[in-house]
Protein backbone atom coordinates (compact mmCIF):
# COMPACT_ATOMS: atom_id res chain seq x y z
CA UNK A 1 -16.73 -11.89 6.75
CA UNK A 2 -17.48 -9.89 3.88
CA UNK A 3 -17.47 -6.26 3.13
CA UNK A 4 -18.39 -4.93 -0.44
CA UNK A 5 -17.99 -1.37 -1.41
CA UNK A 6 -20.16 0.21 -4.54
CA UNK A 7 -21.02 2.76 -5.77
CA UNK A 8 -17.63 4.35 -7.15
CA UNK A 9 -17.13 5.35 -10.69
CA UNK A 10 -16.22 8.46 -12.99
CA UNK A 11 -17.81 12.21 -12.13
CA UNK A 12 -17.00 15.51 -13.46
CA UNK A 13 -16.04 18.25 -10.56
CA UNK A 14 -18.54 19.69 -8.70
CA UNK A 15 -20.81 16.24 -8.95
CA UNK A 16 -21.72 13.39 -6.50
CA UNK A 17 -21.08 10.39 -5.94
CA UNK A 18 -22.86 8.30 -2.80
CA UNK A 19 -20.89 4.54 -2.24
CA UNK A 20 -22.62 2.02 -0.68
CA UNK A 21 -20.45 -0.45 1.70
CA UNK A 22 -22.31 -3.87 2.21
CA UNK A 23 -21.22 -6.15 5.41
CA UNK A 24 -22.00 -9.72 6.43
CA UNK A 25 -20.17 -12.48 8.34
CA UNK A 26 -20.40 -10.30 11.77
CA UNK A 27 -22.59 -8.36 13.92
CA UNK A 28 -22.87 -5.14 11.97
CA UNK A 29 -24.46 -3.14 14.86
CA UNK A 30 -21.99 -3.75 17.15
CA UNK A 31 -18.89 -2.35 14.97
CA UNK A 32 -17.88 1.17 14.31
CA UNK A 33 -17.63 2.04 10.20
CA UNK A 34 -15.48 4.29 8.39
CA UNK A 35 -14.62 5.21 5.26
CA UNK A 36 -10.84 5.57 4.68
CA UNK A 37 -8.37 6.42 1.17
CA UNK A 38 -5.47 5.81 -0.19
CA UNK A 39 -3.86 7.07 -3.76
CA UNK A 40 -0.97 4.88 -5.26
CA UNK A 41 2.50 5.83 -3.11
CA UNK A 42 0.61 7.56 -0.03
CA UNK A 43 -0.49 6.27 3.51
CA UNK A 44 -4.44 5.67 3.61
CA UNK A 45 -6.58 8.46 5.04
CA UNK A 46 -9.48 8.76 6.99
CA UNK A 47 -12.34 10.52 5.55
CA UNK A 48 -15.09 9.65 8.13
CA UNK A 49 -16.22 7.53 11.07
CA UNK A 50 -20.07 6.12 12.53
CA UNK A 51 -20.02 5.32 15.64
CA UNK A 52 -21.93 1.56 16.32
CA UNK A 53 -24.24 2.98 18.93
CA UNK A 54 -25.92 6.53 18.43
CA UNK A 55 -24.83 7.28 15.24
CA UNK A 56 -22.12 9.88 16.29
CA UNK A 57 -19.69 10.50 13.13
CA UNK A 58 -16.27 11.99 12.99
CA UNK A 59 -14.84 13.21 9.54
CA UNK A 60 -11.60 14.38 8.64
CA UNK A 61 -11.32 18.21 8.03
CA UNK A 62 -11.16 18.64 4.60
CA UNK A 63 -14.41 16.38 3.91
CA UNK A 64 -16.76 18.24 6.46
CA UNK A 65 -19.50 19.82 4.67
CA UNK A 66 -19.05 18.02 1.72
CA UNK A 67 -19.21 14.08 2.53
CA UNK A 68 -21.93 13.17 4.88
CA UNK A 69 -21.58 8.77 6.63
CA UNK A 70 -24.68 7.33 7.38
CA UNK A 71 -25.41 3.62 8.00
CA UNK A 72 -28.43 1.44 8.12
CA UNK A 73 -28.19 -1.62 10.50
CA UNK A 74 -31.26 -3.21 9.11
CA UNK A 75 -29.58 -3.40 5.81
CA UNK A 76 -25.95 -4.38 7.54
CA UNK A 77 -25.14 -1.45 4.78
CA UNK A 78 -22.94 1.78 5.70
CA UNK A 79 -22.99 4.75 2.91
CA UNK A 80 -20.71 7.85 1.98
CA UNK A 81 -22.29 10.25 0.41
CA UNK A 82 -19.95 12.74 -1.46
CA UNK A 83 -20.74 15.84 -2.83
CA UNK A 84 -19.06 18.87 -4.33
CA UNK A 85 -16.26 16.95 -5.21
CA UNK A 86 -12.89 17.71 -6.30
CA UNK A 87 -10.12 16.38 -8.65
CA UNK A 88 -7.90 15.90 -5.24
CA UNK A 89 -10.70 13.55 -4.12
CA UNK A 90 -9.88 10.70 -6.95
CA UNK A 91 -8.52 7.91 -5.31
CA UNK A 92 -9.66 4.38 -4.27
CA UNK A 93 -12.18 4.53 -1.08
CA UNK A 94 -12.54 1.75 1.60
CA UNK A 95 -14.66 0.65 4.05
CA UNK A 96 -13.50 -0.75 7.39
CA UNK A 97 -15.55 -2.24 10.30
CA UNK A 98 -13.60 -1.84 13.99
CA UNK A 99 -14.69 -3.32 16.97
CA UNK A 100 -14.18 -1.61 20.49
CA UNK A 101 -14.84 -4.28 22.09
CA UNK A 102 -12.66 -7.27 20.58
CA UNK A 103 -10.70 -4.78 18.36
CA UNK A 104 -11.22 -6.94 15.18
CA UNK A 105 -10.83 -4.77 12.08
CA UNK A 106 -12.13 -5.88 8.96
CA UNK A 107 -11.52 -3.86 5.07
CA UNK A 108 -13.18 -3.86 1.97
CA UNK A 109 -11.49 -4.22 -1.13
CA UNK A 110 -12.17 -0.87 -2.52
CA UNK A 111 -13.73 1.06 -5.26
CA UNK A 112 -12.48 3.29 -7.46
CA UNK A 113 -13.45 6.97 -7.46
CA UNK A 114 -12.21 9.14 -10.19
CA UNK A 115 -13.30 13.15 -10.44
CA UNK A 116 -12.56 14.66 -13.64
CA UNK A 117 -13.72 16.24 -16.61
C-alpha cells in the first residue's frame, strides 16, 4: 500500500497551491480520503474529507471557501486544492485513506507546504 503526496512547495500569501495524493496497493474507490496537518509540537488537524461513494466532502471551518478536495478514482489520485492561502496554513499536509467498512487507515508521508513572502 502506497500513498504519495505532491504537489507541496514554497508560495507567497494570497497564492495557490493544489497537492496531488497518489494511492495504490488497495481499492481506492472503496475508501474515504482526507487531507489532514500537523506543525512540529501540535496534534494533526483535519482540513477536509471525500466521501468513497458520491463524492460528499466535509472540511474543517477555517478551510471552507478556500481549499476545495476532489478525487479521481480512475487515476486512484485524490487532490487539495488550496487557495488564498495564509502564513498560518504552512505546515506539512497528509493524505489518509479510511475504510468504513474494515476500518483500515492508511497515511502518506507528507509534503511540505510553506506560505511566505
Amino acid at each position: 500500500v502506497q500513498l504519495v503526496e505532491s504537489g507541496g512547495g514554497l508560495v507567497q500569501p494570497g497564492g495557490s497551491l493544489r497537492l496531488s495524493c497518489a494511492a495504490s496497493g488497495f481499492t481506492f474507490s472503496l475508501y474515504d480520503m482526507s487531507w489532514y496537518r500537523q506543525a512540529p509540537g501540535k496534534e494533526r488537524e483535519l482540513v477536509a474529507t471525500i466521501m468513497s461513494a458520491g463524492g460528499l466532502t466535509n472540511y474543517a471551518d477555517s478551510m471552507k471557501g478556500r481549499f476545495t478536495i476532489s478525487r479521481d478514482n480512475a487515476k486512484n489520485t485524490v487532490y487539495l486544492q488550496m487557495n488564498r492561502l495564509e502564513p498560518k496554513d504552512t505546515t506539512v499536509y497528509y493524505c489518509d485513506a479510511y475504510s468504513r467498512r474494515s476500518a483500515r487507515v492508511y497515511w502518506g508521508q507528507g509534503t511540505q507546504v510553506t506560505v511566505s513572502s
